[in-house]
N, C-alpha and C. Protein backbone atom coordinates (compact mmCIF):
# COMPACT_ATOMS: atom_id res chain seq x y z
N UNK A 1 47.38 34.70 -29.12
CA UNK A 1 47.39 34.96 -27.69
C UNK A 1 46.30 34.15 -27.00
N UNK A 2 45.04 33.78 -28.01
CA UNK A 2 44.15 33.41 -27.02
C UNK A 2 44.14 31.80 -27.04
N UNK A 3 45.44 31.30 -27.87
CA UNK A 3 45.55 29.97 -27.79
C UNK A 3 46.65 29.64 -26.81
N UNK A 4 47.44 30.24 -26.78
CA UNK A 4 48.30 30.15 -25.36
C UNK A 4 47.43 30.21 -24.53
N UNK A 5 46.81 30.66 -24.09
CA UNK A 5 45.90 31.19 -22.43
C UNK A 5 44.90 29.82 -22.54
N UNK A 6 44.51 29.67 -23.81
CA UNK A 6 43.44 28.03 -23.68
C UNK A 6 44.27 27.09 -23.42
N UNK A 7 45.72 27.02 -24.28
CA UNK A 7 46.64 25.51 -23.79
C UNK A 7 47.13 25.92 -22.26
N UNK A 8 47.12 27.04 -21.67
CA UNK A 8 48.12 26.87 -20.56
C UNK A 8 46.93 26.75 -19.62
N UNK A 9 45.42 27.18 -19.88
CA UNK A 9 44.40 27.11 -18.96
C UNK A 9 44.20 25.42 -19.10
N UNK A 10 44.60 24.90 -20.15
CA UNK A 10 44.09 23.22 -20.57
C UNK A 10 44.92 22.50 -19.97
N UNK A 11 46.59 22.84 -19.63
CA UNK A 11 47.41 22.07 -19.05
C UNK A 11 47.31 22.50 -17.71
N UNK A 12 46.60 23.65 -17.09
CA UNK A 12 46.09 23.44 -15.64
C UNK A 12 45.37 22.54 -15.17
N UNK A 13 44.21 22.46 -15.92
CA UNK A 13 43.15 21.80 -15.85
C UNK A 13 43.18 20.19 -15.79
N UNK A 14 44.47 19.68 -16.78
CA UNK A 14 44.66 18.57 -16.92
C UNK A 14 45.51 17.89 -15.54
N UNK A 15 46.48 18.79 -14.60
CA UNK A 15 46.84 18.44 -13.60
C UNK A 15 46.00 19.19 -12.82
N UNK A 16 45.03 19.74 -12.47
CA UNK A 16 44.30 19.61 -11.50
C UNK A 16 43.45 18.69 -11.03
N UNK A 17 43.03 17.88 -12.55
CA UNK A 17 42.18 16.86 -13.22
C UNK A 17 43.15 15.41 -12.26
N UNK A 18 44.16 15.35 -12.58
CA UNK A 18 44.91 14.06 -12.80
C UNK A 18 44.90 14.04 -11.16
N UNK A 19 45.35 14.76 -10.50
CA UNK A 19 45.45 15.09 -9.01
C UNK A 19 43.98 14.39 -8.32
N UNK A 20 42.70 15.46 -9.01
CA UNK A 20 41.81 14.90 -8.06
C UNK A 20 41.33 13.87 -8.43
N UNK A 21 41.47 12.85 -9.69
CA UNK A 21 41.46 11.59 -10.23
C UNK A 21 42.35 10.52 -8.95
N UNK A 22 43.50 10.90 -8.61
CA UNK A 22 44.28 10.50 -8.21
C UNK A 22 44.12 10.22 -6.59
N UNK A 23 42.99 11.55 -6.03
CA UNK A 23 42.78 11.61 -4.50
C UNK A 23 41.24 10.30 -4.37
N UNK A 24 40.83 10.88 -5.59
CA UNK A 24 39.45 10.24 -5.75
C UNK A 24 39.56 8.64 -5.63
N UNK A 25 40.64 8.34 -6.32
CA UNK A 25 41.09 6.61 -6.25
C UNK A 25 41.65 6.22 -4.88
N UNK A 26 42.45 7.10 -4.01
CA UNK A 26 42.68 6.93 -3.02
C UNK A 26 41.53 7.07 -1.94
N UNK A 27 40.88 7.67 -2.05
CA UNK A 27 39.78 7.84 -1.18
C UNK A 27 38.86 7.15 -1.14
N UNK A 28 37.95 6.36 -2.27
CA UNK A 28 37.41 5.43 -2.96
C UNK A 28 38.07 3.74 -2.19
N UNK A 29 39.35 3.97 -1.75
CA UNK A 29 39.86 2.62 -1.81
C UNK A 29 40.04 2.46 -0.10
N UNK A 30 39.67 3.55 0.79
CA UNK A 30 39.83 3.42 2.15
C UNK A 30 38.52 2.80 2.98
N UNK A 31 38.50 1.63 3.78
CA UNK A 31 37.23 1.44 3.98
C UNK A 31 36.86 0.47 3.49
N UNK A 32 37.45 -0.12 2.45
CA UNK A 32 36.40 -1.07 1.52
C UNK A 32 36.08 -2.53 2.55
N UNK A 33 37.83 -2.68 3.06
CA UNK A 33 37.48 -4.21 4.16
C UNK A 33 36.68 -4.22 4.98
N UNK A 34 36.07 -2.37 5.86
CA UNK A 34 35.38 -2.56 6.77
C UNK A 34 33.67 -3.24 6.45
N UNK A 35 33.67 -2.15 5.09
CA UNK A 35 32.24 -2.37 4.67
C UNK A 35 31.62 -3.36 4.15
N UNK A 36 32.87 -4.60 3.35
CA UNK A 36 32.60 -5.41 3.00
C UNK A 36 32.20 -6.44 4.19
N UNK A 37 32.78 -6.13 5.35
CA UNK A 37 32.84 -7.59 6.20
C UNK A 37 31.01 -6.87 7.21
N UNK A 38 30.75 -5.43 6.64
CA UNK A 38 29.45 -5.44 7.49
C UNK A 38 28.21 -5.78 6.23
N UNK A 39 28.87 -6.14 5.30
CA UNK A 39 27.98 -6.75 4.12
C UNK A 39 27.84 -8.49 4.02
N UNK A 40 28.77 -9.19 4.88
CA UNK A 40 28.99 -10.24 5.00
C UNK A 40 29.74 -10.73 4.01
N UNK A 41 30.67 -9.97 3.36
CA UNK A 41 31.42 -10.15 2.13
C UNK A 41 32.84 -10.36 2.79
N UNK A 42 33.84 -11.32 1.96
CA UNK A 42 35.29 -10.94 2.02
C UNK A 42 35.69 -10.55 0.70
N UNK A 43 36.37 -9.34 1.07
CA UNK A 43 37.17 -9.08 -0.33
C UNK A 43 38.83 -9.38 -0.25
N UNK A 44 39.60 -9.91 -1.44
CA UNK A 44 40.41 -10.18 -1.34
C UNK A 44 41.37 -8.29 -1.59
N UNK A 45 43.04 -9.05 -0.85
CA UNK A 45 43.56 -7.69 -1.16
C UNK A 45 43.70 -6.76 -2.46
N UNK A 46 43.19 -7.82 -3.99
CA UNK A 46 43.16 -6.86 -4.76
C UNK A 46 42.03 -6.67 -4.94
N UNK A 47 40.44 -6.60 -4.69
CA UNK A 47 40.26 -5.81 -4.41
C UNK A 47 39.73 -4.44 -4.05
N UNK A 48 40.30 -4.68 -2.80
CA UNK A 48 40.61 -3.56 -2.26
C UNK A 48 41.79 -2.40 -2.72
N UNK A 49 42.83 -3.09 -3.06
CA UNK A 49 43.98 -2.11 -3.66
C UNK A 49 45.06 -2.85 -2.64
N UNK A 50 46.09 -3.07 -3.41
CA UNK A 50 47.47 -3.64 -2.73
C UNK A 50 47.99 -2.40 -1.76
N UNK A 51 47.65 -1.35 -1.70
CA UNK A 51 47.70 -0.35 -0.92
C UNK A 51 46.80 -0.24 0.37
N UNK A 52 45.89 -1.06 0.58
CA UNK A 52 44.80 -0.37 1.42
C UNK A 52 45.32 -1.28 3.08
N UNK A 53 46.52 -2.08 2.82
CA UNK A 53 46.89 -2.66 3.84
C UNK A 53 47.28 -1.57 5.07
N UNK A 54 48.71 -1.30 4.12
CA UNK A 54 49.20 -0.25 4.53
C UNK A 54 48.47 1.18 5.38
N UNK A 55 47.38 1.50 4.66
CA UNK A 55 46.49 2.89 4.89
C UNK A 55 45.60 1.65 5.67
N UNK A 56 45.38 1.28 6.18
CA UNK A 56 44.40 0.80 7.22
C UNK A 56 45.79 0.67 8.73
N UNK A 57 46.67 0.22 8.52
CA UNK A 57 47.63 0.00 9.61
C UNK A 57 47.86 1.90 9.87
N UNK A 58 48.52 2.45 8.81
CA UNK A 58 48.72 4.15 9.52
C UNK A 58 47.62 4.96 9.96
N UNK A 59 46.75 4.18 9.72
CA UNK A 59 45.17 4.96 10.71
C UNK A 59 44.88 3.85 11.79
N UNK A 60 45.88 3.07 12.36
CA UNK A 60 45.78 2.17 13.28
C UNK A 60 44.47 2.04 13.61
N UNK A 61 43.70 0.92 12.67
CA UNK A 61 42.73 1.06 12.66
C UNK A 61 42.14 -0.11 13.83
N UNK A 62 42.13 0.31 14.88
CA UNK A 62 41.38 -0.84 15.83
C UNK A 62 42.63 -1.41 17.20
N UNK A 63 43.35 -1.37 16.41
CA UNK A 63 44.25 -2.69 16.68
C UNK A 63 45.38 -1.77 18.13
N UNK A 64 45.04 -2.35 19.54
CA UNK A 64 45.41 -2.46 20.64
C UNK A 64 46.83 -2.20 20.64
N UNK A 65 47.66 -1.11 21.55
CA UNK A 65 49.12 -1.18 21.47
C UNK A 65 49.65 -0.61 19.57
N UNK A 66 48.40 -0.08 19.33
CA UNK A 66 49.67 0.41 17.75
C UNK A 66 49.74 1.90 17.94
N UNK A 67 50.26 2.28 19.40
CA UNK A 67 50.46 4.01 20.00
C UNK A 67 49.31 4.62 19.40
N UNK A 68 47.97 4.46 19.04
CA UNK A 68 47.05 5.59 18.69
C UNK A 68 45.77 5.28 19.27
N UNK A 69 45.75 4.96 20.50
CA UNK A 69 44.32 4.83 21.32
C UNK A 69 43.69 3.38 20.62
N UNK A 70 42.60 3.52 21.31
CA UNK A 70 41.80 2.01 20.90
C UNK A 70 41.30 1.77 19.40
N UNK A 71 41.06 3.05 19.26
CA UNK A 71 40.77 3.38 17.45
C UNK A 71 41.49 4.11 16.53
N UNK A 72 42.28 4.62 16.93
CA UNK A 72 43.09 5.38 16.16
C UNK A 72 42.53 6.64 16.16
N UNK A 73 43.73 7.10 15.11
CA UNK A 73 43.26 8.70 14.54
C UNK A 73 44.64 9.24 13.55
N UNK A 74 44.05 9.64 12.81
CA UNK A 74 43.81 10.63 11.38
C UNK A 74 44.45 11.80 11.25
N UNK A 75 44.61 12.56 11.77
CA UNK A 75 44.63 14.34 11.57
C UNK A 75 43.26 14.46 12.03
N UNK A 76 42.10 14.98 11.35
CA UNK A 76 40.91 15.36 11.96
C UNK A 76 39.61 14.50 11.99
N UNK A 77 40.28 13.43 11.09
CA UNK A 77 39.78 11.63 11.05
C UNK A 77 39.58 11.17 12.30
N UNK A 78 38.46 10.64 12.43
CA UNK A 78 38.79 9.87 14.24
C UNK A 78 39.02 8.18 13.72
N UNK A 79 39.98 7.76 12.39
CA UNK A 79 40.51 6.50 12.73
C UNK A 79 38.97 5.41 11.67
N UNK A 80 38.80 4.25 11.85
CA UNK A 80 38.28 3.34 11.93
C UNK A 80 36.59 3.70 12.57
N UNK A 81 36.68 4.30 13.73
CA UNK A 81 35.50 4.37 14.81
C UNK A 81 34.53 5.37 13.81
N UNK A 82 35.37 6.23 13.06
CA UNK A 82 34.45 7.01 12.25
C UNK A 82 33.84 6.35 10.77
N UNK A 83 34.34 5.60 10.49
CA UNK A 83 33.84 5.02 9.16
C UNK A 83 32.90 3.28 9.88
N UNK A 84 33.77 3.04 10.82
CA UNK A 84 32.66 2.00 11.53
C UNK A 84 31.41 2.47 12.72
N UNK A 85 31.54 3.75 12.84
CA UNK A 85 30.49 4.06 13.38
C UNK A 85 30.45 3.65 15.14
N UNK A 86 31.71 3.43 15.65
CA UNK A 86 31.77 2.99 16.89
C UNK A 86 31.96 1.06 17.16
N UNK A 87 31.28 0.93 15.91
CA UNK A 87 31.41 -0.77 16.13
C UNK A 87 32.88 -1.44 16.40
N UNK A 88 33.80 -0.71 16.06
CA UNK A 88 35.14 -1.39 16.38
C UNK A 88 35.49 -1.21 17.81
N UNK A 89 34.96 0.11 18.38
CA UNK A 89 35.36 0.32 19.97
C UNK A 89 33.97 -0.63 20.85
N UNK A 90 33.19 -1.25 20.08
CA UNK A 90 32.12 -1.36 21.18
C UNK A 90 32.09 -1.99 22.57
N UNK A 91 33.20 -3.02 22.71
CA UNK A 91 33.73 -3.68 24.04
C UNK A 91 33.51 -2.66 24.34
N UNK A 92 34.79 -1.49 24.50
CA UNK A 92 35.55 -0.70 25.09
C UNK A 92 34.61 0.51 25.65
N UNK A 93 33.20 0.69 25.06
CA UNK A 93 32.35 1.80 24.46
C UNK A 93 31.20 0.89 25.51
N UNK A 94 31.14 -0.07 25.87
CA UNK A 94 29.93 -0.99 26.25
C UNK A 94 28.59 -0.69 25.66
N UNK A 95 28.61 -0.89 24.01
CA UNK A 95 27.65 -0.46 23.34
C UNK A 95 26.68 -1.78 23.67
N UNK A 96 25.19 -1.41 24.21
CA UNK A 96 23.90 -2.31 24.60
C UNK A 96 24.08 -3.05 22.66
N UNK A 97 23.19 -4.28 23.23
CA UNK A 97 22.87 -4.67 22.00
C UNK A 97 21.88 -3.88 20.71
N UNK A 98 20.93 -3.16 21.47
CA UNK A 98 19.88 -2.26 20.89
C UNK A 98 20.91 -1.10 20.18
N UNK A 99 22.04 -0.53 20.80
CA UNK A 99 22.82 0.46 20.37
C UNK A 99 23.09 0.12 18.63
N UNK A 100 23.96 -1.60 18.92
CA UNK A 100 24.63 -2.15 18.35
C UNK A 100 23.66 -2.31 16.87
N UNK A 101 22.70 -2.85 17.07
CA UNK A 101 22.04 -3.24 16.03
C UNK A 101 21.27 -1.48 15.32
N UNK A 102 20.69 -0.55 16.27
CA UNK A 102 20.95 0.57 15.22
C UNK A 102 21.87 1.19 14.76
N UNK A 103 23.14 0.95 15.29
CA UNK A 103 24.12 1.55 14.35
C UNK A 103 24.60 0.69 13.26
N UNK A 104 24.43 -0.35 13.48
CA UNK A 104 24.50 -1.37 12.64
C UNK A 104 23.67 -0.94 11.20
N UNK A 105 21.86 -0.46 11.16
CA UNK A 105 21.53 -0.28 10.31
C UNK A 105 21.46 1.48 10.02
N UNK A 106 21.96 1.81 11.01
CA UNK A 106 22.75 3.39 10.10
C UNK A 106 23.98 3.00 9.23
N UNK A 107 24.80 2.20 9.81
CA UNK A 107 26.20 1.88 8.79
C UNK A 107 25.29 1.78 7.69
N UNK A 108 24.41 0.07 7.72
CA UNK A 108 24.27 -0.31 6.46
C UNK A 108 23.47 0.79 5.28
N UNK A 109 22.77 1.74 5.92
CA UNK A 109 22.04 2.80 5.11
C UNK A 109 23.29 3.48 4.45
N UNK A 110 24.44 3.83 5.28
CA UNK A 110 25.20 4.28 4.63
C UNK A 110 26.30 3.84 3.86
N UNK A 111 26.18 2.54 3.79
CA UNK A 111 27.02 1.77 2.99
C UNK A 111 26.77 1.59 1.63
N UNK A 112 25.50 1.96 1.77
CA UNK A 112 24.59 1.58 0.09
C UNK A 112 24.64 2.72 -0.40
N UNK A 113 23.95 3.88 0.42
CA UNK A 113 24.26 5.21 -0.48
C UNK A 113 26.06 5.72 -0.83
N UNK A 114 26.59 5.00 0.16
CA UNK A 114 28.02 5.41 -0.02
C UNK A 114 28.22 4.74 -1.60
N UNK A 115 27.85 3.68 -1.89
CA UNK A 115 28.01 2.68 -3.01
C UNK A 115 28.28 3.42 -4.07
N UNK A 116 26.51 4.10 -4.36
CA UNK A 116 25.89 4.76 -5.25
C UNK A 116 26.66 5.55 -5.94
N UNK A 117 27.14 6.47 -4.64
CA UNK A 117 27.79 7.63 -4.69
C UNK A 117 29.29 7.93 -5.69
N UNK A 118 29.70 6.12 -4.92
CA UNK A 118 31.15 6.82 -5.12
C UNK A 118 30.66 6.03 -7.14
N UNK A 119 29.35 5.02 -7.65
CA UNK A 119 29.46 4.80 -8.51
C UNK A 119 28.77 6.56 -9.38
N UNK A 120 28.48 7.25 -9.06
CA UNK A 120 28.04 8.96 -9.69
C UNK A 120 29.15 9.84 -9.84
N UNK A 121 30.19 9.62 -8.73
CA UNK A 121 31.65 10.16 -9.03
C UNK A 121 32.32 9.86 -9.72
N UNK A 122 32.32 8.09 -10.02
CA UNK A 122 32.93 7.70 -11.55
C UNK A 122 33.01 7.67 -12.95
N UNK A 123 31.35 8.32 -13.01
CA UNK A 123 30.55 8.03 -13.60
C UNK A 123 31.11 9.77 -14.28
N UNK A 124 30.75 10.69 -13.22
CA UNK A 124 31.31 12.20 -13.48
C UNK A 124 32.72 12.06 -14.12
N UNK A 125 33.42 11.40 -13.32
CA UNK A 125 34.85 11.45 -13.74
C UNK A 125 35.14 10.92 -15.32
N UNK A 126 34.67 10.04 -15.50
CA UNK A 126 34.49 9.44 -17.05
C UNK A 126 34.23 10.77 -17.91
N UNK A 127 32.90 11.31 -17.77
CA UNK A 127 32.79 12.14 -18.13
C UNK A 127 33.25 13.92 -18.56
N UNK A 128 33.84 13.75 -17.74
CA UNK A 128 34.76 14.63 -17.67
C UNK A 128 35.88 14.97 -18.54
N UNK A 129 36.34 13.38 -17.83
CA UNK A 129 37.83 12.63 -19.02
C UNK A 129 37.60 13.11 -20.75
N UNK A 130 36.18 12.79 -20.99
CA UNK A 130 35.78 12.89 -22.47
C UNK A 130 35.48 13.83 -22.98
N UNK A 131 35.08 15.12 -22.10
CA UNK A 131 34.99 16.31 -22.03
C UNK A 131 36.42 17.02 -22.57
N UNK A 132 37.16 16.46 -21.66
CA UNK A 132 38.66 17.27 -21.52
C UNK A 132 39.14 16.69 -22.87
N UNK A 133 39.09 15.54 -23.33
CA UNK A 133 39.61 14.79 -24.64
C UNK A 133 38.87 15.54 -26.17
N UNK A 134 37.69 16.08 -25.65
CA UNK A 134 37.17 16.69 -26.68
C UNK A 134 37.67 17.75 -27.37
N UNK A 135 38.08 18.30 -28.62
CA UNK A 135 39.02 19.51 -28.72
C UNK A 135 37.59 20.23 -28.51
N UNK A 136 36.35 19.97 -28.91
CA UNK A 136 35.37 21.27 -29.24
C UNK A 136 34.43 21.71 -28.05
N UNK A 137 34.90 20.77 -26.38
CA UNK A 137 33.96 21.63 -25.58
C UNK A 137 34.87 22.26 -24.96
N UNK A 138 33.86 23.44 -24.88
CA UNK A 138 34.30 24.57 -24.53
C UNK A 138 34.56 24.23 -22.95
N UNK A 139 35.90 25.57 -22.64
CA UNK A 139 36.03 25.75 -21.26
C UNK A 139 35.01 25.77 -20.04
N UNK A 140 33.62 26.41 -20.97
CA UNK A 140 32.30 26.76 -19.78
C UNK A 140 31.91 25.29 -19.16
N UNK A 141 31.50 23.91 -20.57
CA UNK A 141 31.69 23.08 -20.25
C UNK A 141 32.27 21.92 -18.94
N UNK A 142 33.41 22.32 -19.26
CA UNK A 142 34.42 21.81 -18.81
C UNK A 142 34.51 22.07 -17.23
N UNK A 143 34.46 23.29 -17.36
CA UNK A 143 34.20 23.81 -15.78
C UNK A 143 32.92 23.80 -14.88
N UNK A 144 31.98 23.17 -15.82
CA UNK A 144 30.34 22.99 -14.79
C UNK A 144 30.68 21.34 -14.70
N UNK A 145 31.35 20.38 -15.69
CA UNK A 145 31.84 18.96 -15.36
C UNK A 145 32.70 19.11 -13.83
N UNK A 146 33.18 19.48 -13.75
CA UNK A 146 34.65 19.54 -12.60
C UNK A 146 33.64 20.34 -11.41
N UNK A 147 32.81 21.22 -12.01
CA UNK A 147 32.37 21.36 -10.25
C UNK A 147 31.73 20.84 -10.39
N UNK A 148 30.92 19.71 -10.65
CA UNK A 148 29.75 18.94 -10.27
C UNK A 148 30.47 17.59 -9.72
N UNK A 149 31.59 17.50 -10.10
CA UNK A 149 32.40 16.41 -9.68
C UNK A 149 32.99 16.82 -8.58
N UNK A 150 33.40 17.70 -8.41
CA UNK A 150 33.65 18.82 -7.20
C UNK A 150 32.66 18.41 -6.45
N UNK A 151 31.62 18.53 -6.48
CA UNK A 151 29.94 18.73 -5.78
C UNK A 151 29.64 17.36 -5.42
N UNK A 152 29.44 16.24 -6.33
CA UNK A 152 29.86 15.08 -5.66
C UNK A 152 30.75 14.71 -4.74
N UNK A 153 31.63 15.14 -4.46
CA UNK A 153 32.60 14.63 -3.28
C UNK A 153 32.27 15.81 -1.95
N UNK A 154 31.70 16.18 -2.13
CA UNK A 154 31.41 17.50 -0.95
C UNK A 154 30.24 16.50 -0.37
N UNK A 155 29.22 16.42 -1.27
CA UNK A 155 28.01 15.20 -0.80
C UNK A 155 28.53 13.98 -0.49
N UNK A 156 29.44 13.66 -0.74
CA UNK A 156 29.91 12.30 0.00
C UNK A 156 30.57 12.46 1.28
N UNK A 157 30.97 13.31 1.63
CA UNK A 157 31.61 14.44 3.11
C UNK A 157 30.55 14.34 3.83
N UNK A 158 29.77 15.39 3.53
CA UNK A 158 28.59 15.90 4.34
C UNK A 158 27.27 14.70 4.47
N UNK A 159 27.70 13.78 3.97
CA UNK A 159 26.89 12.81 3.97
C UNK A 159 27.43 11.24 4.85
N UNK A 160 28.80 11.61 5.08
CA UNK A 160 29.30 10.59 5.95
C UNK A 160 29.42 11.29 7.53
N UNK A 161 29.92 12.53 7.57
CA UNK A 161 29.54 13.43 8.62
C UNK A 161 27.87 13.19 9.31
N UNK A 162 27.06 13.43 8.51
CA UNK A 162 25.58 13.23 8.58
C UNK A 162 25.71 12.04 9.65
N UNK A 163 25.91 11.03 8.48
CA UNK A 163 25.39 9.46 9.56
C UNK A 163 26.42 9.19 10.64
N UNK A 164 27.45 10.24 10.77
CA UNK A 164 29.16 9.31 11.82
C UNK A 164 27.76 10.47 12.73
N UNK A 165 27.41 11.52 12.82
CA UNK A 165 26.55 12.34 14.14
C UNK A 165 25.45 11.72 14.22
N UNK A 166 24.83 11.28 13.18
CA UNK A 166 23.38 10.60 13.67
C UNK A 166 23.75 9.12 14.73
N UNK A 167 24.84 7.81 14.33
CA UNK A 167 25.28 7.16 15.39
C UNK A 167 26.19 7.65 16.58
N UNK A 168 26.42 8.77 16.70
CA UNK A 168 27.06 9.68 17.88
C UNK A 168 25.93 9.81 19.03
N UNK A 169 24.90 10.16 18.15
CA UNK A 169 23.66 10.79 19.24
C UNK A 169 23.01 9.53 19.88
N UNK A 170 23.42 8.13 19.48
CA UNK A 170 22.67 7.04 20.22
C UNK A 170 23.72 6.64 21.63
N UNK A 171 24.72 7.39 21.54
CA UNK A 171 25.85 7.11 22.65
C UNK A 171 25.20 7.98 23.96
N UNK A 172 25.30 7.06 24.96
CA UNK A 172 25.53 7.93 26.47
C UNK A 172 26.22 8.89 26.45
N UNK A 173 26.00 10.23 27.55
CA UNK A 173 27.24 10.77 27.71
C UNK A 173 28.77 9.92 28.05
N UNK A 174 28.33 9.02 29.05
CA UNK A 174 29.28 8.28 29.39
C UNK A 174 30.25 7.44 28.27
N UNK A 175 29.49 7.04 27.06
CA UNK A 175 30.10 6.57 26.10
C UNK A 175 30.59 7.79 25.18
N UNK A 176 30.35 8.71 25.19
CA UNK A 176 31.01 9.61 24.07
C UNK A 176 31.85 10.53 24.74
N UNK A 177 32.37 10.48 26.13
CA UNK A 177 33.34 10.41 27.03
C UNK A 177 35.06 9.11 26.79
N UNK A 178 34.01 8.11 26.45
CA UNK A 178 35.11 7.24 26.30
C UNK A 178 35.44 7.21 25.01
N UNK A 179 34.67 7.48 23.99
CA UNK A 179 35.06 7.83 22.82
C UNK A 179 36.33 8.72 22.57
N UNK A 180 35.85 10.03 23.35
CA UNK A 180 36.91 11.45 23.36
C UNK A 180 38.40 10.36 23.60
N UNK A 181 38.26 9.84 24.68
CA UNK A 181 39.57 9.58 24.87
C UNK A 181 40.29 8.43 24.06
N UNK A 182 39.33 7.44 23.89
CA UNK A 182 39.89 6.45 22.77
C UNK A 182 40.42 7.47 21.55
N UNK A 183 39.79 8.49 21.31
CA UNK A 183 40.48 9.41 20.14
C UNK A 183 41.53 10.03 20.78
N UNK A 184 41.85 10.37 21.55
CA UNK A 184 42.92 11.38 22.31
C UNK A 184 44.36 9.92 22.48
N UNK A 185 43.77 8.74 22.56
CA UNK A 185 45.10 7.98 22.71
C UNK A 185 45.18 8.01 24.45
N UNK A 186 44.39 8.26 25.18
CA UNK A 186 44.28 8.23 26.61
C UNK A 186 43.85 6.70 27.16
């Protein structure tokens, strides 16, 4: 009995596993063109992922006339403007040069820790993998791996939230007015 309940708790685990492996690669792969080109880098489309074309066009990211405001939007994503920090609306935003250049080095602060990050999530995830491959660690194991990998991606949230409000607060009212509506598609 208590090997049924370990294989059917192990084949949960393994598609819960494969799933957030699966969100983690997708999520990991959104962004990369912006950050590379504020690194002075080009990356080619692979990469980025032969996919990331596509997921940059359905978050109409920037691009004038693609029906989703000046920057787009997401579901609760505000688009491009949130991972660039306003730099894609700045015409539109009449961000001063002084604006420009500190958000400029909030991006880049957060481009590096973003780096780090997503290399500690891979790093978890590996780990994990070898965990789960192991017949002899135990479930307790197994389950402090997955929430700490869990816990890594919560810190990569609350840590892009962090810096998208810390370059929010250098905006005028008047500019985070025009923001609202570049998000609204107005």
């Amino acid at each position: 009995m208590k090997k049924v309940g370990l294989t059917i708790s192990l084949i949960f685990l393994f598609i819960l596993l494969t799933f957030t492996w699966s969100f983690a690669q997708m999520e990991m792969g959104k962004g990369c063109k912006h950050e590379a080109k504020a690194m002075g880098e080009e990356m080619s489309k692979e990469k980025c992922g032969q996919h990331q074309e596509g997921m940059m066009q359905q978050m109409g990211c920037c691009k004038m006339g693609s029906g989703m405001g000046m920057c787009g939007m997401m579901g609760e994503e505000m688009g491009c403007c949130k991972r660039e920090f306003f730099l894609c609306c700045k015409d539109e935003l009449k961000l001063s040069d002084k604006q420009v250049e500190a958000i400029k080095s909030i991006k880049m602060g957060f481009v590096k820790s973003r780096i780090k990050m997503e290399a500690d999530l891979q790093i978890a995830h590996l780990e994990l993998k070898a965990l789960m491959d192991e017949d002899k660690a135990s479930m307790k194991e197994i389950e402090a791996k997955l929430r700490s990998v869990e816990k890594l991606k919560v810190d990569m949230k609350l840590s892009h939230i962090k810096t998208f409000r810390e370059a929010k607060a250098l905006l005028t009212p008047e500019q985070k007015e025009k923001m609202m509506k570049c998000h609204q598609g107005m």
